[in-house]
Protein backbone atom coordinates (compact mmCIF):
# COMPACT_ATOMS: atom_id res chain seq x y z
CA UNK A 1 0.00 0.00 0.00
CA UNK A 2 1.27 3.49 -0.92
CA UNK A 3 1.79 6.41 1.66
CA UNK A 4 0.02 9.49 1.39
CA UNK A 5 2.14 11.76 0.07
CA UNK A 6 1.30 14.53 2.54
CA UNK A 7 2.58 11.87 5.06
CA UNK A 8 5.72 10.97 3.05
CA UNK A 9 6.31 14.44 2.17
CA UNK A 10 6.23 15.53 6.20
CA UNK A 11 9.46 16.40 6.14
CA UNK A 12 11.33 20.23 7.42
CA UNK A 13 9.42 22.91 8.15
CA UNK A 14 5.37 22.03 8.76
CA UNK A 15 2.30 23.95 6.94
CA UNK A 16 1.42 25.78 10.43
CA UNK A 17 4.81 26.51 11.18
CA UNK A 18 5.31 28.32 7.76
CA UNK A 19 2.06 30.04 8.32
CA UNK A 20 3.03 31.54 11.55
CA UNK A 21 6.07 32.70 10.35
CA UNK A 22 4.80 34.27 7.32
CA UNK A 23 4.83 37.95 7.17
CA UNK A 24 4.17 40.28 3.99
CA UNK A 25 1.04 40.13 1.31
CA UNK A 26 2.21 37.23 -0.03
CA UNK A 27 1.09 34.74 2.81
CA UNK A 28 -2.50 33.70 1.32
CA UNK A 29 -0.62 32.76 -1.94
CA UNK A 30 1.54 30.63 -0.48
CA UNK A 31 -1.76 28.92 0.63
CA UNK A 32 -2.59 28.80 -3.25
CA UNK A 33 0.78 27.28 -4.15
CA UNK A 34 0.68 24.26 -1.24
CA UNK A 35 -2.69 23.38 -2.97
CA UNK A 36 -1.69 23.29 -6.76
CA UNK A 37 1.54 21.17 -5.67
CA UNK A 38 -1.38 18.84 -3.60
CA UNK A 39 -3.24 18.58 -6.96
CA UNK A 40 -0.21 17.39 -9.20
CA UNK A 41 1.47 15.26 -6.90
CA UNK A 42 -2.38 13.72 -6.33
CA UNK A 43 -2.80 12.98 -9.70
CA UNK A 44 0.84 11.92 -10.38
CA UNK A 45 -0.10 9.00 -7.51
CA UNK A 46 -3.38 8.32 -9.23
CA UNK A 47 -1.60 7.52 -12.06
CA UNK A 48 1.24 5.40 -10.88
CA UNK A 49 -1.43 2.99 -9.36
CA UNK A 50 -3.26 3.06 -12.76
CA UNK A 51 0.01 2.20 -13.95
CA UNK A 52 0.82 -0.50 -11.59
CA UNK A 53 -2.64 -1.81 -12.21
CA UNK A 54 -1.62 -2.15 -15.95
CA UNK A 55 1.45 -3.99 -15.28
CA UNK A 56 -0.25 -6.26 -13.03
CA UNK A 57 -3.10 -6.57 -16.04
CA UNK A 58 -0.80 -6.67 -19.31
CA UNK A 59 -2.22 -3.89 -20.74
CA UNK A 60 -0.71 -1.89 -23.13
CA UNK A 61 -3.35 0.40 -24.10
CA UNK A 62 -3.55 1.49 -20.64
CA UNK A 63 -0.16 1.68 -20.18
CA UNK A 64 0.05 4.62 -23.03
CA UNK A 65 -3.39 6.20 -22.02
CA UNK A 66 -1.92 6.78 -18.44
CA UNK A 67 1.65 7.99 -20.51
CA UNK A 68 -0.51 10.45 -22.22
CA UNK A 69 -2.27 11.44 -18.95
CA UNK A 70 0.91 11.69 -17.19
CA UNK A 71 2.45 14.03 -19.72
CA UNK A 72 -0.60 16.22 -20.07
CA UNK A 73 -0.52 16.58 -16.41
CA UNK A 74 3.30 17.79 -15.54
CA UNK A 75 2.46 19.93 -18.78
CA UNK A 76 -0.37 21.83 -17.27
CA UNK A 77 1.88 21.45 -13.83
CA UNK A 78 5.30 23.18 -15.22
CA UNK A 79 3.19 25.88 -17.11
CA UNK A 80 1.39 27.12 -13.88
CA UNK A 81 4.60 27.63 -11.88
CA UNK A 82 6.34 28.51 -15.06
CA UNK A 83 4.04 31.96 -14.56
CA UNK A 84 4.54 31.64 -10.86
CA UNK A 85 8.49 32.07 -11.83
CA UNK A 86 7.39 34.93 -14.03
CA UNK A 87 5.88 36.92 -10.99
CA UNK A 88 2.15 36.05 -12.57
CA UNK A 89 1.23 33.73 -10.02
CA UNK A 90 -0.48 33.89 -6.58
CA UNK A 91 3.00 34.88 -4.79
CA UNK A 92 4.05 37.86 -7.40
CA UNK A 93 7.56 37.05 -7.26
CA UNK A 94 9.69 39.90 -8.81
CA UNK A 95 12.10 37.96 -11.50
CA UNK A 96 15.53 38.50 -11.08
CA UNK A 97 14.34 41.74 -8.92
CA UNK A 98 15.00 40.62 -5.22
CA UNK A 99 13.95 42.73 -2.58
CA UNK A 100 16.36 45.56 -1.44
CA UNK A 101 17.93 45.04 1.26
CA UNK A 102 15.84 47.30 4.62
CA UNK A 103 19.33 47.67 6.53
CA UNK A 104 21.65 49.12 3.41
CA UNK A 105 21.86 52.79 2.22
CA UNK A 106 23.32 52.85 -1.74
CA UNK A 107 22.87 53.96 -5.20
CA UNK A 108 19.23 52.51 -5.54
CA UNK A 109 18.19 54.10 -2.28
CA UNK A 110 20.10 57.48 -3.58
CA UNK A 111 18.25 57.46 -6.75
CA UNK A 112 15.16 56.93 -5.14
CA UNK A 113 15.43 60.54 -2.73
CA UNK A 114 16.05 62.21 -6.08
CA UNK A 115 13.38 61.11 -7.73
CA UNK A 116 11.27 61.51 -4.75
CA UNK A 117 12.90 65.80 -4.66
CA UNK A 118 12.81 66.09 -8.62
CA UNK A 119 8.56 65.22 -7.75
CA UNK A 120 8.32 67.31 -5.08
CA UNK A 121 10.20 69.94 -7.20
CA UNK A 122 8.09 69.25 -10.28
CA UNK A 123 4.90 69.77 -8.48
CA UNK A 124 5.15 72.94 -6.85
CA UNK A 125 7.76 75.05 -8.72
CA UNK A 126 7.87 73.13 -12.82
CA UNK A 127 6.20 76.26 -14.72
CA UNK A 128 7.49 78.85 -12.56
CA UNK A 129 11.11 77.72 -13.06
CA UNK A 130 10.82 76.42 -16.43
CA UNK A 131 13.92 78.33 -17.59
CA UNK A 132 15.94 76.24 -14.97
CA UNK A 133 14.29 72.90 -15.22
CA UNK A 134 14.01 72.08 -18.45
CA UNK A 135 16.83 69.96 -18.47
CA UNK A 136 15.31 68.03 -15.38
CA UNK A 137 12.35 67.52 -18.12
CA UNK A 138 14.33 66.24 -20.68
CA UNK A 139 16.28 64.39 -18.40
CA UNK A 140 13.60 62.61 -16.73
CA UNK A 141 12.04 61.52 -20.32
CA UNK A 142 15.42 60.55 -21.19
CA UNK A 143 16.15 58.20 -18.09
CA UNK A 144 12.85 56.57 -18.64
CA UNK A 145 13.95 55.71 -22.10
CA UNK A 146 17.33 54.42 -21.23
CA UNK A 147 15.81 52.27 -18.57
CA UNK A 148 13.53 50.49 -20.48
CA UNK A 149 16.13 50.22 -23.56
CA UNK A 150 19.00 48.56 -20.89
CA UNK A 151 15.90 46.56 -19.99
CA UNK A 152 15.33 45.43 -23.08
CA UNK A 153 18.93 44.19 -23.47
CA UNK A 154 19.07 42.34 -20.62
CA UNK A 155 21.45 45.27 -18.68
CA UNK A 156 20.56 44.38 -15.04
CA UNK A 157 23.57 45.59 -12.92
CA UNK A 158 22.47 49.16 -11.25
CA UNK A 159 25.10 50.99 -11.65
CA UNK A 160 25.45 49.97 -15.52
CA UNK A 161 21.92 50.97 -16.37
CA UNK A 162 21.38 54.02 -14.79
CA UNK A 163 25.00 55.22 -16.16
CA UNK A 164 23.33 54.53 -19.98
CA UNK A 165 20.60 55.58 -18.63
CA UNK A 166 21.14 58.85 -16.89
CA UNK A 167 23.41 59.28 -20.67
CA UNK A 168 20.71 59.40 -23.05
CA UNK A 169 18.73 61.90 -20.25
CA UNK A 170 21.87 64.17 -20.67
CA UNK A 171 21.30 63.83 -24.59
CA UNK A 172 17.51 63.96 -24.61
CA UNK A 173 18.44 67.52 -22.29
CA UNK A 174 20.48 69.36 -24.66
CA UNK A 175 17.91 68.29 -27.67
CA UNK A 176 15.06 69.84 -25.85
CA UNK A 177 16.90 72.90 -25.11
CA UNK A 178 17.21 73.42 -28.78
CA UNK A 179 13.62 72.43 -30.09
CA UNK A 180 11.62 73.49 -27.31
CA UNK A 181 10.50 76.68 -28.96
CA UNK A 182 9.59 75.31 -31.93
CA UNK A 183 7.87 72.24 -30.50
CA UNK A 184 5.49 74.86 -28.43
CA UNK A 185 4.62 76.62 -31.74
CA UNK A 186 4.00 73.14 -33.84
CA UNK A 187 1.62 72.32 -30.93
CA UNK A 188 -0.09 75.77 -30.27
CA UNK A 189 -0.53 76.25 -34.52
CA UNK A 190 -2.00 72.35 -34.49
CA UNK A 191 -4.17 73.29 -31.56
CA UNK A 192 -5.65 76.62 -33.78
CA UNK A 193 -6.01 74.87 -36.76
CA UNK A 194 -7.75 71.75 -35.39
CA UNK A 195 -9.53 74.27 -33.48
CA UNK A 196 -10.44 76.15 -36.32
CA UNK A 197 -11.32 73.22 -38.66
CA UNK A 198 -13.70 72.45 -35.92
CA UNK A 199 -15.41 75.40 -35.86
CA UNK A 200 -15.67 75.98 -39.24
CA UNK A 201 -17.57 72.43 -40.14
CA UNK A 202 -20.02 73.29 -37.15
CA UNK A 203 -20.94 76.75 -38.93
CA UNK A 204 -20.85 75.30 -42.43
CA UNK A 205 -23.98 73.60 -41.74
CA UNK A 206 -26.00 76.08 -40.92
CA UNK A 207 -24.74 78.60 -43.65
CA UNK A 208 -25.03 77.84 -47.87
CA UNK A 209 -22.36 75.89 -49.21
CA UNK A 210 -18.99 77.61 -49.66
CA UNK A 211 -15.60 77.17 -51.74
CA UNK A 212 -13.81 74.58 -50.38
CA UNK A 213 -10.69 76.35 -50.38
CA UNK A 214 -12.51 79.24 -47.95
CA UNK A 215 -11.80 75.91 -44.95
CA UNK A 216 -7.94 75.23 -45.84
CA UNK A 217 -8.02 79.43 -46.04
CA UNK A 218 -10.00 79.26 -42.36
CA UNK A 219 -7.36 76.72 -40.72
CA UNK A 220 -4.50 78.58 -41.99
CA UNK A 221 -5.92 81.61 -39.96
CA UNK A 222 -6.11 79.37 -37.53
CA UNK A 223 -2.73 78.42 -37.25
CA UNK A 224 -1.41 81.77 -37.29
CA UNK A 225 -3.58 82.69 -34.29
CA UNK A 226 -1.93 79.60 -32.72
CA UNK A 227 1.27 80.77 -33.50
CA UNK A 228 0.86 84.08 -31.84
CA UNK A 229 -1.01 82.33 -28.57
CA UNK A 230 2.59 80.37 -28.10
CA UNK A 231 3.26 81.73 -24.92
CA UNK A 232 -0.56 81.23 -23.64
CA UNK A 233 -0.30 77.29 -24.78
CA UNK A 234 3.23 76.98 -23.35
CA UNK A 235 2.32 78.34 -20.09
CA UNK A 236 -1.05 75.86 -19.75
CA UNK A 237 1.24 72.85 -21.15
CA UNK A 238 3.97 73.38 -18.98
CA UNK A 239 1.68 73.64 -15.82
CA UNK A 240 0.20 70.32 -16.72
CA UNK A 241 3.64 68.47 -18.34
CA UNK A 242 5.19 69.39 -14.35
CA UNK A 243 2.27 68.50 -12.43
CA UNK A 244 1.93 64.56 -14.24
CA UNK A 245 5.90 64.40 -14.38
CA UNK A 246 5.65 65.28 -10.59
CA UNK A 247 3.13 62.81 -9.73
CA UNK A 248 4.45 59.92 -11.36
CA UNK A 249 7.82 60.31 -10.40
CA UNK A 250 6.45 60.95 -6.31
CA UNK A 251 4.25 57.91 -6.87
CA UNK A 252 6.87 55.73 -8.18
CA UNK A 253 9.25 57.06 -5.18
CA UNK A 254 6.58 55.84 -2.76
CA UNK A 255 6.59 52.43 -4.60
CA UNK A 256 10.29 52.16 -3.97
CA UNK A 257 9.51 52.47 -0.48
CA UNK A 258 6.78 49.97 -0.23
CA UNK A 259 9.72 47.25 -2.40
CA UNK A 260 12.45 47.79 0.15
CA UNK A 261 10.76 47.55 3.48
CA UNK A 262 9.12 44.29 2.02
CA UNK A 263 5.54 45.44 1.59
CA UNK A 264 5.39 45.25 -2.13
CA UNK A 265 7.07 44.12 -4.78
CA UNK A 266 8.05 47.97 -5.95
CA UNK A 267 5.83 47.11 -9.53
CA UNK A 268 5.87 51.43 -9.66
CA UNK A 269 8.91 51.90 -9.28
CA UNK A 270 11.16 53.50 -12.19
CA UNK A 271 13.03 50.46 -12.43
CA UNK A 272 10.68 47.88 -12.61
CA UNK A 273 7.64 49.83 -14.60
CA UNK A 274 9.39 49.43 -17.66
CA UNK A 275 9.96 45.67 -17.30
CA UNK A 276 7.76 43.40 -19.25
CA UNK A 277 7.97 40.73 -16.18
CA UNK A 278 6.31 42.98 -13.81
CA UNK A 279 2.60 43.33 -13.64
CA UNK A 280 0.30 45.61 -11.53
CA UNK A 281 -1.59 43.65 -9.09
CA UNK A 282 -4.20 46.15 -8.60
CA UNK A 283 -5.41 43.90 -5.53
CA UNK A 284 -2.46 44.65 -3.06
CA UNK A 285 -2.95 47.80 -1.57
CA UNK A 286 0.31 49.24 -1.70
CA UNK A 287 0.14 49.21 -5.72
CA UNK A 288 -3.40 51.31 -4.94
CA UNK A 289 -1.38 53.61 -3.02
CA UNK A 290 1.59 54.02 -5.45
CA UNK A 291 -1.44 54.93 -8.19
CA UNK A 292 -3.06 57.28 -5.65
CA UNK A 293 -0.21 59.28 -5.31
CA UNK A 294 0.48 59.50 -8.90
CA UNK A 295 -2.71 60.92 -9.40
CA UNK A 296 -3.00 63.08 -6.10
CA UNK A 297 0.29 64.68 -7.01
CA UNK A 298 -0.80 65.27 -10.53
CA UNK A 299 -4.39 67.32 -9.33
CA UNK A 300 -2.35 68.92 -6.72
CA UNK A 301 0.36 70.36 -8.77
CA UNK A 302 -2.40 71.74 -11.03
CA UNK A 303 -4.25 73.39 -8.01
CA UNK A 304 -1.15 74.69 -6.85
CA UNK A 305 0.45 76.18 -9.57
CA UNK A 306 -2.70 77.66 -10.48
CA UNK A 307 -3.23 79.12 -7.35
CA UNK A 308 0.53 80.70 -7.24
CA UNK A 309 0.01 82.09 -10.68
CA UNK A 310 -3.56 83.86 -9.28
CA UNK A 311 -2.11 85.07 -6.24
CA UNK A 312 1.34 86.73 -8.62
CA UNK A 313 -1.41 88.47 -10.92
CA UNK A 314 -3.82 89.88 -8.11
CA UNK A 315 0.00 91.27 -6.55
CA UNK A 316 0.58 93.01 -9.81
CA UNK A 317 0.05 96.71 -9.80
CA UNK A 318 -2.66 97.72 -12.73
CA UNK A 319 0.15 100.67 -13.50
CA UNK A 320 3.71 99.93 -13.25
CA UNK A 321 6.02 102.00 -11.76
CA UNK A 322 7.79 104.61 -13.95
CA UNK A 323 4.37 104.64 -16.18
CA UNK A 324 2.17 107.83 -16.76
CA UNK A 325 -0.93 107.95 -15.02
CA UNK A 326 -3.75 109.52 -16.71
């Protein structure tokens, strides 16, 4: 007579004891895991003593039918913890990401309080200091790329990836500086045509029908009046570019916080967002938070540049110093 394999496999440390000594989010899919490894290694046993009956029997047929079975099983088996490997199972295990260490103060933990400033930065001050922090823009974009391109090929070492990394941010920097200008005016004359196009189809249908060249003639005007509202669509672009840069990179800061004091697995963090192992698990709290603060920051840097900008223009004196006065 066979064992039961929860008997045979008694061995080390016990179910409860694992239980009790279980701490972080991950406890109730360890549960999850014990039970798929039950199911296999039950039907693995079923099958042996199907087996064993077909020895005993001389049966061929059933010999291969319980081959088949068999393989179909530790198929179905090695693909479930196959995703488990991945981080896509009930314990999201971060591949080749292991937690940082809670004791240690380096580069990763460096990085993170300068992301975690450049936010804080971003959300209060971006528009207002524009002039000065247009590199950090540029940088910042550029850094994201270079993260998910060492990512891509396979660059895991820290200091290695953020040096390429923090490189192309540099690059990205210095191209911005010289195309800003011109990118603002490309978007503010696409924002007066388009707006103009719009406009001009609502009021064709209510007047008689026109030469067709009067609407390339209308979004051309259009366009120029973008041109000349630059500074107006700068001003609103930057104000919003800041405020989501701000919030992203403060959410993402708080993610990194969650990943080394063992809370999370860090899925917001720069590092790991642009990794195509890592998924959100929008279940785990601490990936609600991370998104929370993404968004507060956002809505908050809008307020409160906003509000700044009000408060400069009530300050302003409706005749300048040095100006007649009628």
């Amino acid at each position: 007579a066979h064992k039961s394999f929860k008997a045979a496999a008694r061995v080390g440390v016990s179910e409860a004891e694992a239980d009790a000594n279980c701490v972080g989010p991950d406890c109730d899919g360890y549960d999850v895991l014990r039970n798929k490894v039950d199911e296999c290694l039950e039907g693995q046993i079923d099958l042996k003593q199907r087996l064993n009956a077909a020895e005993a029997a001389g049966d061929l047929a059933a010999t291969a039918s319980v081959s088949e079975e068999m393989a179909t099983l530790n198929t179905e088996c090695s693909q479930y913890f196959e995703q488990e490997a991945l981080g896509h199972g009930p314990v999201h295990v971060p591949r080749n990401r292991p937690y940082p260490d809670e004791e240690s103060f380096g580069f990763q933990e460096i990085m993170a309080l300068i992301v975690a400033a450049t936010s804080i930065l971003f959300i209060t001050k971006g528009a207002k200091f524009h002039k000065f922090l247009i590199c950090a823009i540029g940088m910042t974009i550029g850094t994201f790329g270079g993260l998910f391109l060492t990512e891509q090929f396979g660059i895991t070492e820290f200091k290695p990836k953020w040096g390429v990394s923090l490189a192309l941010g540099l690059a990205l920097w210095i191209a911005v500086m010289f195309v800003e200008q011109l990118m603002f005016s490309a978007v503010a004359m696409g924002i007066g045509g388009g707006g103009m196009m719009v406009v001009y189809s609502f009021v064709g249908h209510y007047i008689p029908p026109q030469p067709e060249y009067y609407m390339f003639v209308a979004i051309g005007a259009g366009c120029v009046a973008g041109y000349f509202l630059t500074d107006m669509v700068k001003k609103a672009a930057l104000t919003l570019i800041y405020s989501v840069f701000g919030g992203v990179l403060l959410g993402s800061a708080v993610s990194f916080t969650f990943w080394k004091y063992h809370m999370s697995h860090g899925d917001l963090w720069l590092e790991n967002l642009v990794s195509a192992d890592v998924t959100l698990d929008l279940t785990m709290w601490p990936t609600l938070v991370s998104i929370g603060t993404m968004v507060g920051g956002a809505f908050f840097g809008l307020w409160f540049q906003n509000k700044g900008e009000a408060k400069k223009e009530e300050k302003e004196p409706l005749v300048k110093k040095g100006e007649d006065s009628v």
